[in-house]
PDB file of N, CA and C in Angstrom:
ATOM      1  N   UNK A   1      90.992 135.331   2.343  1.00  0.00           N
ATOM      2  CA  UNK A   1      91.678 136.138   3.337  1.00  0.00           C
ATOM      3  C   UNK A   1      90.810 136.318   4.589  1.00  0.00           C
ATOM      4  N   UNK A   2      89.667 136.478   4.116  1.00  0.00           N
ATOM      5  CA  UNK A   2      88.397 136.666   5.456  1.00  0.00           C
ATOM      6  C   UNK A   2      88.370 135.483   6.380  1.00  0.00           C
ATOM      7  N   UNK A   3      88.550 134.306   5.878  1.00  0.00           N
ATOM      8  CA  UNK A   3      88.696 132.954   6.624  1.00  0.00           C
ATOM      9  C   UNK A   3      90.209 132.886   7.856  1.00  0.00           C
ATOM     10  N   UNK A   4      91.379 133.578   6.847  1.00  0.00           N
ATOM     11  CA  UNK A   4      92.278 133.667   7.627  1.00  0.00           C
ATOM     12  C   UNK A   4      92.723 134.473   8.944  1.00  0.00           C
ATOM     13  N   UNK A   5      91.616 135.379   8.791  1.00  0.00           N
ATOM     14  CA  UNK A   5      91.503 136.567   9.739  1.00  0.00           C
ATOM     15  C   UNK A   5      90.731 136.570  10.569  1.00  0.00           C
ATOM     16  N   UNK A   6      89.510 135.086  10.213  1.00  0.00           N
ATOM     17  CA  UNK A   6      88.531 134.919  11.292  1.00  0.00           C
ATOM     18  C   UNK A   6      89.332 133.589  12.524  1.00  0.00           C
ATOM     19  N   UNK A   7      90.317 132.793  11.796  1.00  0.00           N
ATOM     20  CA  UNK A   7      91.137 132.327  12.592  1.00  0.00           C
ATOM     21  C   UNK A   7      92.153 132.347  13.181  1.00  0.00           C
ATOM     22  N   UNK A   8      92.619 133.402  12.946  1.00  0.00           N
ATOM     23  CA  UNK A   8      93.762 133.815  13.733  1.00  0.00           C
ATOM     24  C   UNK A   8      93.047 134.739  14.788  1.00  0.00           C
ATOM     25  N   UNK A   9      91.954 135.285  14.270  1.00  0.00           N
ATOM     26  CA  UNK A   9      91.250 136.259  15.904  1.00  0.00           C
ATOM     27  C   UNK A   9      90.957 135.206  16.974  1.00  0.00           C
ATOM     28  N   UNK A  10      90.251 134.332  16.482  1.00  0.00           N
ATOM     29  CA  UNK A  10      89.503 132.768  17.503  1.00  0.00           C
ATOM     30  C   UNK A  10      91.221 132.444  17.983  1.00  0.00           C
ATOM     31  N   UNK A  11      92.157 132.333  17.419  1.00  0.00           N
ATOM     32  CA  UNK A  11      92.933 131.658  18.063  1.00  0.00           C
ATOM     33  C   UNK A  11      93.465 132.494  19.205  1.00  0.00           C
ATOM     34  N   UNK A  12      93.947 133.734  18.588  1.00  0.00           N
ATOM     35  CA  UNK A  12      93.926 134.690  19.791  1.00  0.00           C
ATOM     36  C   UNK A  12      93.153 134.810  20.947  1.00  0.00           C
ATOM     37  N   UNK A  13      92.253 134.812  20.692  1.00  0.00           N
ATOM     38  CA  UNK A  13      91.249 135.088  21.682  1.00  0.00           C
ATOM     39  C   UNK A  13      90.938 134.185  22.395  1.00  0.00           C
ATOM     40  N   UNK A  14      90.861 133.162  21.844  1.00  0.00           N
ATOM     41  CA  UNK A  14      90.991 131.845  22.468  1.00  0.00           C
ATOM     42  C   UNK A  14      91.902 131.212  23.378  1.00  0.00           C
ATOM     43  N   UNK A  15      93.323 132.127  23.170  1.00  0.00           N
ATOM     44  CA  UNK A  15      94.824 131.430  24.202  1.00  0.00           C
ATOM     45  C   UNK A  15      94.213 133.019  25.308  1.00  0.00           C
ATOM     46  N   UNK A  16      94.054 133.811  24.804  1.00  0.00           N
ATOM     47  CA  UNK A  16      93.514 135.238  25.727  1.00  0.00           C
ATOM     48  C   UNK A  16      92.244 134.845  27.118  1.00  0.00           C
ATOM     49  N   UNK A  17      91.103 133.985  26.496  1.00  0.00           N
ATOM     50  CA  UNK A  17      90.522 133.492  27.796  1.00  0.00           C
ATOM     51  C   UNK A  17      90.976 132.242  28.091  1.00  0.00           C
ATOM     52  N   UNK A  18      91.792 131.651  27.936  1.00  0.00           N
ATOM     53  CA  UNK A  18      92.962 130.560  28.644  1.00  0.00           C
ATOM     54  C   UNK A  18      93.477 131.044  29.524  1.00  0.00           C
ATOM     55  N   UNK A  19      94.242 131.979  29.108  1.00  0.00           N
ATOM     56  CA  UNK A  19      95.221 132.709  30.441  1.00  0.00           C
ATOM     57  C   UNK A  19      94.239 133.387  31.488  1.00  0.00           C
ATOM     58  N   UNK A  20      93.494 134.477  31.107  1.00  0.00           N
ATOM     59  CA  UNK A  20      92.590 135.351  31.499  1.00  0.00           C
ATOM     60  C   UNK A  20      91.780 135.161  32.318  1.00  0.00           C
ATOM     61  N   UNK A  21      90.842 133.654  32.052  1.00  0.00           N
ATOM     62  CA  UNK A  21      89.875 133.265  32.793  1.00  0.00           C
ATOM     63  C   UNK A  21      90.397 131.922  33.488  1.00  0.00           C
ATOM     64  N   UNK A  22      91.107 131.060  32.506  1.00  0.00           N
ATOM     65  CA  UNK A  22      90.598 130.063  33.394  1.00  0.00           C
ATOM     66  C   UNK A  22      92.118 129.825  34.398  1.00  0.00           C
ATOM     67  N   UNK A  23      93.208 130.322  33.642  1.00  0.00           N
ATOM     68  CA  UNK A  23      94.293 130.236  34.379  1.00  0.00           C
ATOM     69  C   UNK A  23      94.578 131.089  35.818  1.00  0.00           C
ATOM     70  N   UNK A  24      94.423 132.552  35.343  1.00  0.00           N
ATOM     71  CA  UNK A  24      94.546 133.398  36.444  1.00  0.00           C
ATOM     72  C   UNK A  24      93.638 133.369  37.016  1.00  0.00           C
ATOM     73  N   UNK A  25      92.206 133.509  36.904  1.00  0.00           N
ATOM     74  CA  UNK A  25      90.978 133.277  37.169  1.00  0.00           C
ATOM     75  C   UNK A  25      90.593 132.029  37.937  1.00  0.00           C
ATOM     76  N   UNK A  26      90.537 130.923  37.420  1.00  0.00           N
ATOM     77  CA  UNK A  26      89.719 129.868  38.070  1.00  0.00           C
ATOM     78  C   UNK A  26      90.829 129.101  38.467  1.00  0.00           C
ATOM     79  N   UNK A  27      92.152 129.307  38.154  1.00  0.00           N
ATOM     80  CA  UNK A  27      93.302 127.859  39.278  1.00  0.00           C
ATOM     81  C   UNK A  27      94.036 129.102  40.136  1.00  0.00           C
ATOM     82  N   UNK A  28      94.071 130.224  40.002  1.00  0.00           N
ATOM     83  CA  UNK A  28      95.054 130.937  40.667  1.00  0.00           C
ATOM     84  C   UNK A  28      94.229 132.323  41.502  1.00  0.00           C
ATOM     85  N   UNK A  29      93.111 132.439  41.300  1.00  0.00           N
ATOM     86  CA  UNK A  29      92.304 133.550  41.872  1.00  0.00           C
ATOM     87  C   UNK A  29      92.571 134.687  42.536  1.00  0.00           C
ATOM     88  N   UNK A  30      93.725 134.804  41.448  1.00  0.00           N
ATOM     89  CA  UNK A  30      94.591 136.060  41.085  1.00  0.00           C
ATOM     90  C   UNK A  30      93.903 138.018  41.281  1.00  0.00           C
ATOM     91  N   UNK A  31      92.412 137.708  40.913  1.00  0.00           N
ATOM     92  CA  UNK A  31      91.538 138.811  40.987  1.00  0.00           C
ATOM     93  C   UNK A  31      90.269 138.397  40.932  1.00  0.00           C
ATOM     94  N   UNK A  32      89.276 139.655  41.126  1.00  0.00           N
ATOM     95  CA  UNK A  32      88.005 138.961  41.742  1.00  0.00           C
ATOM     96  C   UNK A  32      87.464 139.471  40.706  1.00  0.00           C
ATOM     97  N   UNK A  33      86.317 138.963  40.560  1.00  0.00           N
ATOM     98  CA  UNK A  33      85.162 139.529  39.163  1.00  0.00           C
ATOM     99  C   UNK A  33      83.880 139.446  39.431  1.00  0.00           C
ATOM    100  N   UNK A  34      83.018 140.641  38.982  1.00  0.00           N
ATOM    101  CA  UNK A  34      81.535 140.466  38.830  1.00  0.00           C
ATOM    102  C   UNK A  34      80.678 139.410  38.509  1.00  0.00           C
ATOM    103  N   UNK A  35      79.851 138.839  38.872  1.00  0.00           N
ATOM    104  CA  UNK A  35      79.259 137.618  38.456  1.00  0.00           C
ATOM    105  C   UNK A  35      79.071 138.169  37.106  1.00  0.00           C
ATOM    106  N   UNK A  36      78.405 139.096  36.527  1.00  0.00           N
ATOM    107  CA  UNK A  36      78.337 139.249  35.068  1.00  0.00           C
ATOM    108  C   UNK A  36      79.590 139.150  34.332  1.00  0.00           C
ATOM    109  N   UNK A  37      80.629 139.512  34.713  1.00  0.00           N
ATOM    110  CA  UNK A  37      82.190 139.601  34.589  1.00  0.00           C
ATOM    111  C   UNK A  37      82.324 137.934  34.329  1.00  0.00           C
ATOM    112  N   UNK A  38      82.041 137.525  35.447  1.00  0.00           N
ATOM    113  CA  UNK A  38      82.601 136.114  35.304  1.00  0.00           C
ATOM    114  C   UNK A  38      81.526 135.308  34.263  1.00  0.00           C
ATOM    115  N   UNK A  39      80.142 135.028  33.693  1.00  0.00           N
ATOM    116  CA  UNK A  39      79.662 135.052  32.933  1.00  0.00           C
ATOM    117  C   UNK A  39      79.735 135.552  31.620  1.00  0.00           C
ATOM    118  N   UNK A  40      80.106 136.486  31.740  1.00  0.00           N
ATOM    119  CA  UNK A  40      80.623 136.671  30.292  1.00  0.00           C
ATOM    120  C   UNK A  40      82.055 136.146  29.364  1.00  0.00           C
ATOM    121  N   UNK A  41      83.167 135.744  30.665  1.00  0.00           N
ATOM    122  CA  UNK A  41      83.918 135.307  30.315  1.00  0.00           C
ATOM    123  C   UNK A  41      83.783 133.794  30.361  1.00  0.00           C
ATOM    124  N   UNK A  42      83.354 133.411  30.862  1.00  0.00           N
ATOM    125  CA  UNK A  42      82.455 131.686  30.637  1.00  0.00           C
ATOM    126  C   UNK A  42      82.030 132.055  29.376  1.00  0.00           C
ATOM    127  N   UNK A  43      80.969 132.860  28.642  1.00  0.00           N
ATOM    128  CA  UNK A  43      80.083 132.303  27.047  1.00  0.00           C
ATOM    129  C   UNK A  43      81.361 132.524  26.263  1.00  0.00           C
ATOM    130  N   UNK A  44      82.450 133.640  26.457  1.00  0.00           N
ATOM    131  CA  UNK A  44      83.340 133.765  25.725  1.00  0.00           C
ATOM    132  C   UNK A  44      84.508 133.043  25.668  1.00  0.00           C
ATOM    133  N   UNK A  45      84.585 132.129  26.702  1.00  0.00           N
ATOM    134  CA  UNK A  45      85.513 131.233  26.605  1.00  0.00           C
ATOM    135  C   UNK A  45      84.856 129.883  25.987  1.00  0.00           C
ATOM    136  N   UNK A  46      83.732 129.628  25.960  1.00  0.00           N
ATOM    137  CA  UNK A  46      83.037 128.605  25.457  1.00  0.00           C
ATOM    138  C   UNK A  46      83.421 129.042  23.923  1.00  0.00           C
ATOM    139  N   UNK A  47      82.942 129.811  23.450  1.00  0.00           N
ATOM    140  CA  UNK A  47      82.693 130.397  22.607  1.00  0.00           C
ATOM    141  C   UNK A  47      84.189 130.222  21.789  1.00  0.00           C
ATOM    142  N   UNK A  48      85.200 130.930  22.641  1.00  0.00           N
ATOM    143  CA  UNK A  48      86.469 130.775  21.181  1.00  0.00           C
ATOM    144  C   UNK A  48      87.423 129.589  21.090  1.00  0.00           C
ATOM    145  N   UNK A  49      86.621 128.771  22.607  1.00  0.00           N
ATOM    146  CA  UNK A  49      87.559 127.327  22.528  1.00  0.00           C
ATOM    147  C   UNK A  49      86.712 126.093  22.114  1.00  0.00           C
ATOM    148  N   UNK A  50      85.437 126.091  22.065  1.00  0.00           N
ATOM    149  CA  UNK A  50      84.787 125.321  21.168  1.00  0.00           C
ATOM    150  C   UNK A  50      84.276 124.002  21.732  1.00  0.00           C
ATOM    151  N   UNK A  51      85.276 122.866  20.978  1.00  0.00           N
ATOM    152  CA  UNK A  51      84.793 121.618  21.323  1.00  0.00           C
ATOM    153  C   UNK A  51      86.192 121.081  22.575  1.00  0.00           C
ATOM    154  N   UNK A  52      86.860 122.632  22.620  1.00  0.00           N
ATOM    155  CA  UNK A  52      88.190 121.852  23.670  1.00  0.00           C
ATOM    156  C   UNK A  52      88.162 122.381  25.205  1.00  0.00           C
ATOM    157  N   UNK A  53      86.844 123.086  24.742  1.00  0.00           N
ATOM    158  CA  UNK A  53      87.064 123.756  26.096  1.00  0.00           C
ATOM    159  C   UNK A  53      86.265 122.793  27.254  1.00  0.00           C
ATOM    160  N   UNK A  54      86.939 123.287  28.546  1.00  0.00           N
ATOM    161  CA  UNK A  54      87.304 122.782  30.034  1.00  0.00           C
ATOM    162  C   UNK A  54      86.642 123.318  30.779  1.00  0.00           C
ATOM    163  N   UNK A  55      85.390 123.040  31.812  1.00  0.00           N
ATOM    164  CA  UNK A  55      85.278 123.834  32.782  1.00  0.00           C
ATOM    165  C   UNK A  55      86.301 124.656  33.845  1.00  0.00           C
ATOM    166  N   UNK A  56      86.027 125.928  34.381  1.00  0.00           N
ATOM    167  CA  UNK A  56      86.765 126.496  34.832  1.00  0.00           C
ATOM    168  C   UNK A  56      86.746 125.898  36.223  1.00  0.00           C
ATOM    169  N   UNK A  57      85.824 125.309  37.031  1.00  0.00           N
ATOM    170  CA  UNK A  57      86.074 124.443  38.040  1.00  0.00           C
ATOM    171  C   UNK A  57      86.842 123.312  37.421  1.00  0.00           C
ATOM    172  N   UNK A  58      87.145 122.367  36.347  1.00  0.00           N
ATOM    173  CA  UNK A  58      87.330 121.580  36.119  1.00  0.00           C
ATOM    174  C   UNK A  58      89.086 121.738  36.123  1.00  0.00           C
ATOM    175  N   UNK A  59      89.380 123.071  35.530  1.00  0.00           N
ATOM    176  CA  UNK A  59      90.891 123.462  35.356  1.00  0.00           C
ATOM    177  C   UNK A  59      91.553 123.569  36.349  1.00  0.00           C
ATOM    178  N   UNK A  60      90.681 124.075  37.499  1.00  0.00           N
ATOM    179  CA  UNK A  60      91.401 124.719  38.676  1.00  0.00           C
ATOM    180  C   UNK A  60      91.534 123.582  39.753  1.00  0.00           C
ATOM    181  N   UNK A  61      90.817 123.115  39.535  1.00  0.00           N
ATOM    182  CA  UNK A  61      91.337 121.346  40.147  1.00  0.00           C
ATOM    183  C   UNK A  61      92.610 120.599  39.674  1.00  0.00           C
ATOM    184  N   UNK A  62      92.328 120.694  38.191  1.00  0.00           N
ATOM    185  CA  UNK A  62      93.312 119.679  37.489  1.00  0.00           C
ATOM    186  C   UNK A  62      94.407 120.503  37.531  1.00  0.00           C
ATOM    187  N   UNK A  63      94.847 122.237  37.631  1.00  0.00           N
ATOM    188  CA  UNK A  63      95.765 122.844  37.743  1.00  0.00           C
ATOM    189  C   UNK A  63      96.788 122.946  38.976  1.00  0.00           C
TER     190      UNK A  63
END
């Protein structure tokens, strides 16, 4: 059950800095953020998207 609950949070969290950071954030610059702000949502988007994740310059180009 612990396995199932550790992947459904990553997945959450994971479509959460999709939208959050790199969508509204880095293609639509929707709102502004603290460099620590924006750093933290970089390790945490690294972090719950893994081996799929995209630079946020990289998105906002290709977006």
């Amino acid at each position: 059950m612990t396995i199932i609950i550790f992947i459904v949070v990553l997945w959450y969290s994971g479509l959460f800095f999709q939208t959050f950071f790199l969508h509204r954030y880095a293609a639509h610059q929707s709102f502004k953020m603290s460099k620590f702000g924006e750093k933290l949502c970089f390790v945490l988007t690294w972090v719950t998207q893994g081996s799929n994740y995209l630079s946020a310059y990289g998105y906002g180009v290709m977006h």
